[in-house]
N, C-alpha and C. Protein backbone atom coordinates (compact mmCIF):
# COMPACT_ATOMS: atom_id res chain seq x y z
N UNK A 1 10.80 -16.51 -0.77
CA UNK A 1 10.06 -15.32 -0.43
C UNK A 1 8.91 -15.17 -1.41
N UNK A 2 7.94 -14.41 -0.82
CA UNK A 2 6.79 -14.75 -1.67
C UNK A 2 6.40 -13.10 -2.30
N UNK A 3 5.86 -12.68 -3.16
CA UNK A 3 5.80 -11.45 -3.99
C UNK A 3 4.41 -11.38 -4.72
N UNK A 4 3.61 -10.75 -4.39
CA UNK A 4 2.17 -10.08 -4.57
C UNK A 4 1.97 -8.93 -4.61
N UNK A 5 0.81 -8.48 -5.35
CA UNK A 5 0.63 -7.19 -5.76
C UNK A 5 -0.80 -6.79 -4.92
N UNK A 6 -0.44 -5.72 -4.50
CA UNK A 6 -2.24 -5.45 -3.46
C UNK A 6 -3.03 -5.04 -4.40
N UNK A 7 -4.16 -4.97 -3.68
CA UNK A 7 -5.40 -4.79 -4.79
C UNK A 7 -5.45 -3.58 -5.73
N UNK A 8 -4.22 -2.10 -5.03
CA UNK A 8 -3.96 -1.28 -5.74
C UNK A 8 -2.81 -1.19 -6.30
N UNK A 9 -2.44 -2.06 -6.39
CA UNK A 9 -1.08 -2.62 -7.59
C UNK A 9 0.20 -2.18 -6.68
N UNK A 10 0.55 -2.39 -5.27
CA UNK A 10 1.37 -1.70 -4.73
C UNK A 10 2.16 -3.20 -4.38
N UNK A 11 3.53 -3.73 -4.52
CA UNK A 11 4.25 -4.50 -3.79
C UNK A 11 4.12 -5.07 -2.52
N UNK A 12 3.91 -6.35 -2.34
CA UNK A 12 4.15 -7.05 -0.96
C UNK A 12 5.11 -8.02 -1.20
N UNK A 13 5.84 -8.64 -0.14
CA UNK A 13 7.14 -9.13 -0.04
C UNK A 13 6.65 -9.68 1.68
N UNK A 14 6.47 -11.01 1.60
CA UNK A 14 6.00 -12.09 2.46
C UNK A 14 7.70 -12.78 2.68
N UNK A 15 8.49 -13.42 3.92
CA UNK A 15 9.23 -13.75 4.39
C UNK A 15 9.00 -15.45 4.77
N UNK A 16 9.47 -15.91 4.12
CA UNK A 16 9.17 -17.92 4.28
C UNK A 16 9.96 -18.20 5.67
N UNK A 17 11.21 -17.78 5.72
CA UNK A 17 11.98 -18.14 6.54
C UNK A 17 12.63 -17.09 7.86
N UNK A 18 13.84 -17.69 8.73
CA UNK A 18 14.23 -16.62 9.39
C UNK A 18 15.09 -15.75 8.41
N UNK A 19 15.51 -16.11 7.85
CA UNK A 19 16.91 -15.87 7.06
C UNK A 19 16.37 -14.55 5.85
N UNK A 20 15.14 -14.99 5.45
CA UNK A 20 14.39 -14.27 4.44
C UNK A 20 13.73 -13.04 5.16
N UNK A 21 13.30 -13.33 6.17
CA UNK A 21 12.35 -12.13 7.08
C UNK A 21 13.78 -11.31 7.36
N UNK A 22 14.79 -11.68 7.61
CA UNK A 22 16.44 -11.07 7.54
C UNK A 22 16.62 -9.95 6.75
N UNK A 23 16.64 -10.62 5.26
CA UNK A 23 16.55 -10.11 3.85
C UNK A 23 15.48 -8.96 3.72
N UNK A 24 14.08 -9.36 3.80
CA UNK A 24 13.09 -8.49 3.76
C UNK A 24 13.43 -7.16 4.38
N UNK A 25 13.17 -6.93 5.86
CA UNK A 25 13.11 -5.78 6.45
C UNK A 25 14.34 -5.34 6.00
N UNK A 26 15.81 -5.98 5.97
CA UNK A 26 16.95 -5.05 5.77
C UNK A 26 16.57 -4.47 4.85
N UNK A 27 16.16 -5.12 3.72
CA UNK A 27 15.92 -4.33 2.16
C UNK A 27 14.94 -3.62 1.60
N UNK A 28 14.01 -2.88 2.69
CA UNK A 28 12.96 -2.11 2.92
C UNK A 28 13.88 -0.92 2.66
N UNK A 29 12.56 -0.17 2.10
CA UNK A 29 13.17 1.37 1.89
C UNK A 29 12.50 2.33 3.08
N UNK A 30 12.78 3.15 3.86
CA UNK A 30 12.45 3.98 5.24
C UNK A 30 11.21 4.26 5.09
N UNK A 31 10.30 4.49 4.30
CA UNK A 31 9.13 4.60 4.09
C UNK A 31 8.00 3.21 3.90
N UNK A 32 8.81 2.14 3.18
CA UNK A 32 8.03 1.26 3.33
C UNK A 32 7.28 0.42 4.82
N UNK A 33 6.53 -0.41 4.89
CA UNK A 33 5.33 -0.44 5.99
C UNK A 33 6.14 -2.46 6.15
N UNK A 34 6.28 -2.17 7.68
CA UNK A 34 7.06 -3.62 8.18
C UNK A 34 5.16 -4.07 8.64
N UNK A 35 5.14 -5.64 8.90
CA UNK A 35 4.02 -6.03 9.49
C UNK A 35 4.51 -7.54 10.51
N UNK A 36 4.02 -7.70 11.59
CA UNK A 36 4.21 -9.26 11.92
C UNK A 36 3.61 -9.03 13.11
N UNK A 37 3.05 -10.51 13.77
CA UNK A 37 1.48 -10.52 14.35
C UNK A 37 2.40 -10.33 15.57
N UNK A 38 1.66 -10.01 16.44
CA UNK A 38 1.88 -9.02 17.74
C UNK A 38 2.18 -10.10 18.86
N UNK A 39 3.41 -10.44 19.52
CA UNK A 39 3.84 -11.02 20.40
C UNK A 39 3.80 -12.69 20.09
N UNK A 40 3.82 -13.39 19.13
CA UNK A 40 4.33 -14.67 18.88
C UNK A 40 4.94 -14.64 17.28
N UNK A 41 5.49 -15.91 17.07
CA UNK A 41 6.03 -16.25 15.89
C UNK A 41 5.11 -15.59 14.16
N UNK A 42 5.75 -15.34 13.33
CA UNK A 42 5.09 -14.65 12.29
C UNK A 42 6.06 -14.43 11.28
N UNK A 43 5.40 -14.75 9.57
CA UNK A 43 6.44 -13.64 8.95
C UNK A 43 6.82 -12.51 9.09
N UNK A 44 7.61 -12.02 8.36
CA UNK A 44 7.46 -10.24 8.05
C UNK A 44 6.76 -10.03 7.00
N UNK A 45 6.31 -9.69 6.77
CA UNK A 45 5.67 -8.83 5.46
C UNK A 45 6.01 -7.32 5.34
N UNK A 46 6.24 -7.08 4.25
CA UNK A 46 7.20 -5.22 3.83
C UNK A 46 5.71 -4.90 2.37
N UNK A 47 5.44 -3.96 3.09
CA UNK A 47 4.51 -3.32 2.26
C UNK A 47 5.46 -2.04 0.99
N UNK A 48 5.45 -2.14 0.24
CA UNK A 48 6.57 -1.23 -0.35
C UNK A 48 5.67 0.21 -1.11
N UNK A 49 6.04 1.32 0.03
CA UNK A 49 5.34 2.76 -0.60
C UNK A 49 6.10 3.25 -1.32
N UNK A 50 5.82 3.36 -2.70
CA UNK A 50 6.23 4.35 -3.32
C UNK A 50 6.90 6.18 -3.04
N UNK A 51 7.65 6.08 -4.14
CA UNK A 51 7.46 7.79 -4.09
C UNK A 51 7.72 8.79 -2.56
N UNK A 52 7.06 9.32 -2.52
CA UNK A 52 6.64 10.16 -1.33
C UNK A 52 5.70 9.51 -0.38
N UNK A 53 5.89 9.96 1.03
CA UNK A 53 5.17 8.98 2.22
C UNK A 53 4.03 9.36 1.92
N UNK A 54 3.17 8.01 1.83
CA UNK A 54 1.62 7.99 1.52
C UNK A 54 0.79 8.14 3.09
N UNK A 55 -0.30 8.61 3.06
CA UNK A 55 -0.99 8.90 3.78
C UNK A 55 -1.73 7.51 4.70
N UNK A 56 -1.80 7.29 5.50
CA UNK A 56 -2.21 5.84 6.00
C UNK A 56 -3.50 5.39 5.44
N UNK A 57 -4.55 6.95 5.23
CA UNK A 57 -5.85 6.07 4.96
C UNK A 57 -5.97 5.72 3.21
N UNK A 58 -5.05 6.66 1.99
CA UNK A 58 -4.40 6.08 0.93
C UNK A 58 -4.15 4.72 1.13
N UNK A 59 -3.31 4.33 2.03
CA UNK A 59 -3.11 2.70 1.89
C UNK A 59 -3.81 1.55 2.70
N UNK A 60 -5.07 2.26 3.38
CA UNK A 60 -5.82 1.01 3.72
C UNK A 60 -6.22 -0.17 3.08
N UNK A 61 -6.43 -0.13 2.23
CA UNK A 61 -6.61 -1.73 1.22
C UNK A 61 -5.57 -2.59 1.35
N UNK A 62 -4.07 -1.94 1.05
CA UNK A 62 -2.82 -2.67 1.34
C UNK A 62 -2.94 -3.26 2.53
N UNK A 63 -2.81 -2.45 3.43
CA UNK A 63 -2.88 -2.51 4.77
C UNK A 63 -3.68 -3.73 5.37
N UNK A 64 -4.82 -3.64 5.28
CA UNK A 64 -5.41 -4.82 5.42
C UNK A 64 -4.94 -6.04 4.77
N UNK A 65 -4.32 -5.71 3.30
CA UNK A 65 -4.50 -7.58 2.63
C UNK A 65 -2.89 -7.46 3.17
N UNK A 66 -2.01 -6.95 3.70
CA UNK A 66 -0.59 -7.06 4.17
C UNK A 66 -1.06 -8.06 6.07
N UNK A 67 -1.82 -7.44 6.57
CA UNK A 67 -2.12 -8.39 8.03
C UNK A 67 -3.22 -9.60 7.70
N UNK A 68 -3.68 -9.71 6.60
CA UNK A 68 -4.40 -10.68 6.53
C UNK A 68 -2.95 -12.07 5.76
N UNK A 69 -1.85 -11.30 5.29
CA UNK A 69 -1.13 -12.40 5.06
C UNK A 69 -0.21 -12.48 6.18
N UNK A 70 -0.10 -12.00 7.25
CA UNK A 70 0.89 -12.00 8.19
C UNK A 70 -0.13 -13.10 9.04
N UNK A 71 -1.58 -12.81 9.13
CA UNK A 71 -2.63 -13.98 10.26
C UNK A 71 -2.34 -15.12 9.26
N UNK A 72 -2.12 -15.67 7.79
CA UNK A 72 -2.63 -16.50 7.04
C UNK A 72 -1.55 -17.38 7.46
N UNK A 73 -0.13 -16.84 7.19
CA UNK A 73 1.02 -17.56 7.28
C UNK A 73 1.73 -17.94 8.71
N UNK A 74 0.82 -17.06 9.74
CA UNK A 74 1.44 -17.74 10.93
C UNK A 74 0.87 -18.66 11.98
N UNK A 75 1.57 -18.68 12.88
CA UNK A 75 0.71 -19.99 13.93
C UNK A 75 -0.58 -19.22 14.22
N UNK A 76 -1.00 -17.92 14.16
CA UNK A 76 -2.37 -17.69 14.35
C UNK A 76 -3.81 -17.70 13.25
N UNK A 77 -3.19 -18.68 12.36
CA UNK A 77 -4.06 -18.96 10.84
C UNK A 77 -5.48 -19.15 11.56
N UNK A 78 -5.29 -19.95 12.62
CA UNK A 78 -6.60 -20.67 13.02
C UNK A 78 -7.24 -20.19 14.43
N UNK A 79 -6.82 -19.01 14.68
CA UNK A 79 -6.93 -18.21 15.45
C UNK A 79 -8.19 -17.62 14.96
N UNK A 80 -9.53 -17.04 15.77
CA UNK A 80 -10.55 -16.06 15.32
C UNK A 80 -9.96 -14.75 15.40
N UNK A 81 -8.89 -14.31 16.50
CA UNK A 81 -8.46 -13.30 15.92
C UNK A 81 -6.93 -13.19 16.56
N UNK A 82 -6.35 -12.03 15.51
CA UNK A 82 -5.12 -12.05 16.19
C UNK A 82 -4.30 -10.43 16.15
N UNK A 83 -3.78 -10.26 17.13
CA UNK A 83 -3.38 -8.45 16.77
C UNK A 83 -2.11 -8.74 16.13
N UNK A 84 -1.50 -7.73 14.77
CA UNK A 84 -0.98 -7.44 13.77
C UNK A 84 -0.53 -6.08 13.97
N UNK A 85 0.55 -5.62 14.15
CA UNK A 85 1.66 -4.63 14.61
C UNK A 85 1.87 -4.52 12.81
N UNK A 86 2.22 -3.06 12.86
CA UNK A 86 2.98 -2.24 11.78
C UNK A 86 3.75 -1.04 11.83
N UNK A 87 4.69 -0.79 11.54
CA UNK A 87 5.07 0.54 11.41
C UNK A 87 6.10 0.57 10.14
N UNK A 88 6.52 2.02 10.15
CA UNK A 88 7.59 2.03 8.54
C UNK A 88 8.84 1.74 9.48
N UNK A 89 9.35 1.06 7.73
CA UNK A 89 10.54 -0.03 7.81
C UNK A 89 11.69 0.70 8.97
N UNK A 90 11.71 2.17 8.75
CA UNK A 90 12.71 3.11 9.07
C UNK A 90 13.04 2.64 10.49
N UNK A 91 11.84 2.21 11.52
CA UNK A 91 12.00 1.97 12.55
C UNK A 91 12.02 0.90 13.31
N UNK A 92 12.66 -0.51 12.57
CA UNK A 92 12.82 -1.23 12.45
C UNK A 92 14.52 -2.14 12.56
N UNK A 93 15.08 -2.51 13.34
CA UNK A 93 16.59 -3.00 13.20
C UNK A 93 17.14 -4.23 14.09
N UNK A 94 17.88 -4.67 13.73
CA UNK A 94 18.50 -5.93 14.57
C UNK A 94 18.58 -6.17 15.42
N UNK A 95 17.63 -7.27 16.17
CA UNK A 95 18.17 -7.49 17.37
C UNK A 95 19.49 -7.73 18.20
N UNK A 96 19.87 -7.26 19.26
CA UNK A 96 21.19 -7.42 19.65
C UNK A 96 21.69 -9.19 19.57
N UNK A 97 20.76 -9.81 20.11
CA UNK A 97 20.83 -11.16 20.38
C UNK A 97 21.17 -11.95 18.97
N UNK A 98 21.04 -11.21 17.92
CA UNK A 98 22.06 -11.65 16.32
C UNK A 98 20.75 -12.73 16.00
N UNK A 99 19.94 -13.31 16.79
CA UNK A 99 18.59 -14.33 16.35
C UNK A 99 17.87 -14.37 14.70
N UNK A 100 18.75 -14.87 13.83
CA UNK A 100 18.14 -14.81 12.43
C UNK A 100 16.38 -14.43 13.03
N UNK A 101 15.75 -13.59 12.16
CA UNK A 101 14.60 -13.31 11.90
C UNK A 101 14.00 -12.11 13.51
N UNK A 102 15.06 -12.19 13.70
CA UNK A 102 14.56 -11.26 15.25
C UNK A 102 14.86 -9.95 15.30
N UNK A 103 13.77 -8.62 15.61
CA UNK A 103 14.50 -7.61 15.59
C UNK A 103 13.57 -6.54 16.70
N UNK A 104 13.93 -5.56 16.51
CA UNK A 104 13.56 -4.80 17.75
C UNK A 104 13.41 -3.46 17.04
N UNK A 105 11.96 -2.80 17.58
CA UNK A 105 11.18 -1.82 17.04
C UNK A 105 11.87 -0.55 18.47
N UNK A 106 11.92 0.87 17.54
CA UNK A 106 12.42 1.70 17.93
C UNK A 106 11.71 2.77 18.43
N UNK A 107 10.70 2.10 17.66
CA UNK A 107 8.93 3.18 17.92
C UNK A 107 7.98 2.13 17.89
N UNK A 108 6.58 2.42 19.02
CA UNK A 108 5.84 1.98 19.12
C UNK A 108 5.40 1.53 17.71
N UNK A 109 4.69 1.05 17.51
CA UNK A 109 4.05 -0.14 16.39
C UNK A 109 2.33 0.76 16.56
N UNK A 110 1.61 0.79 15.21
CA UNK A 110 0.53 0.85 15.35
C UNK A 110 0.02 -0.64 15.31
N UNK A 111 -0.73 -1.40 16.08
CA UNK A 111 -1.82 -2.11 16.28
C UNK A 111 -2.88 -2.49 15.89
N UNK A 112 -3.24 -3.43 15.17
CA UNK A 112 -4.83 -3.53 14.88
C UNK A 112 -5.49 -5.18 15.09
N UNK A 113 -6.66 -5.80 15.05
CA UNK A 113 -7.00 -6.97 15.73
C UNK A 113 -7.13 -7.30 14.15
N UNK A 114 -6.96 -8.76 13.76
CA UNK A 114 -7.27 -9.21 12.23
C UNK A 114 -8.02 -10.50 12.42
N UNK A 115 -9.37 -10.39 11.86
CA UNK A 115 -9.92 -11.70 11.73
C UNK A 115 -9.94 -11.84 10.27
N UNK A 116 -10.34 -13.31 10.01
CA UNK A 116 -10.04 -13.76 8.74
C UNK A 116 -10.65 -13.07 7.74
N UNK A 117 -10.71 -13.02 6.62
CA UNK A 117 -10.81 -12.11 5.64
C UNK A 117 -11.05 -12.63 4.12
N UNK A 118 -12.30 -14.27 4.01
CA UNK A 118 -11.97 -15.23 3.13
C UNK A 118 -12.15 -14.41 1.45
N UNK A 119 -12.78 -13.40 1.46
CA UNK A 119 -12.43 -12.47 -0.10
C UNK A 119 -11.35 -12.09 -0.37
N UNK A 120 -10.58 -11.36 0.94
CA UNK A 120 -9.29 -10.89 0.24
C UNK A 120 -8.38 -11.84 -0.19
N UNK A 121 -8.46 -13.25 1.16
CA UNK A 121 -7.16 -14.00 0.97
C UNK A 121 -7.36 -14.65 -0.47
N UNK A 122 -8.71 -15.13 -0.68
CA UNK A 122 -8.90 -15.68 -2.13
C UNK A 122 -8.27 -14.65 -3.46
N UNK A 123 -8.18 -12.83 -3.05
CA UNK A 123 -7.41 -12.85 -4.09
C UNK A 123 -6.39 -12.63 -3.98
N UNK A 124 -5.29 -13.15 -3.21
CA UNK A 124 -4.14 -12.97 -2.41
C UNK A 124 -3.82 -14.01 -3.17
N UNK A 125 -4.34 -15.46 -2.32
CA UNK A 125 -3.62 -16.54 -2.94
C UNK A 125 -4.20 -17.03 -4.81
N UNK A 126 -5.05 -16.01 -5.07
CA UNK A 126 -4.77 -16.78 -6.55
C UNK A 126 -3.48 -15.90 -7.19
N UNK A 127 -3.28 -15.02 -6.83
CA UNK A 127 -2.22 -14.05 -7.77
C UNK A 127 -0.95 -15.26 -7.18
N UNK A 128 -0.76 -16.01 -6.42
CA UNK A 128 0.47 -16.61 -5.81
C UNK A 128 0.54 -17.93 -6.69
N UNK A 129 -0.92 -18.46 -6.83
CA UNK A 129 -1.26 -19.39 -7.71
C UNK A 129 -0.72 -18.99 -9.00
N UNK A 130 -0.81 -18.32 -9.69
CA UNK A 130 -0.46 -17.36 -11.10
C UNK A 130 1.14 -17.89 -11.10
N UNK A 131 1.82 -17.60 -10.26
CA UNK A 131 3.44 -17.52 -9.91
C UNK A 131 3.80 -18.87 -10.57
């Protein structure tokens, strides 16, 4: 599993595997922010909010470098664009079908389209580089 800090020092938690994307969302706290690209294969990524529920436009910076690693790491890397689903972890749980890495949203997902993003990911992947 992979572990980065957003540009405002807030936790991300990237999912390598099925087993790990498993791990991830279970171990989200109800407030934290689930991410994975909208109708094909993808990590999870868990944005982790602090404290008291933050305001969405408070965490736009996250927000963005959280779907720019969900487009980076999945089959839509090479995609010009790709839509990126989010909502908090809270609404988030197991699929019936038991499918390591599979789960089923309880509430609509907010939506957004992500094209590549070569500033942020550069400081995405040097902090991973650092590791």
């Amino acid at each position: 599993m992979k572990s980065l800090n957003s540009s405002d020092g807030l936790l991300i938690r990237v999912g390598e595997t099925a087993a790990e994307n498993d791990t991830l969302w279970r171990g989200a706290k109800q407030n934290d922010l689930w991410f994975h690209a909208d109708g094909m294969s993808s990590p999870h990524v868990v944005l982790s909010v602090p404290g008291k529920k933050k305001k969405e436009a408070q965490l736009s910076d996250a927000i963005h470098e959280c779907t720019q690693l969900v487009k980076y790491y999945s089959k839509a890397r090479d995609m010009a664009q790709v839509t990126v689903m989010y909502i908090e972890a809270k609404w988030v749980s197991a699929d019936p079908s038991g499918k390591a890495g599979s789960v089923i949203l309880k509430k609509d997902p907010r939506r957004t389209k992500v094209v590549f993003d070569e500033r942020c990911m550069e400081f995405m992947l040097a902090q991973l580089k650092r590791k």
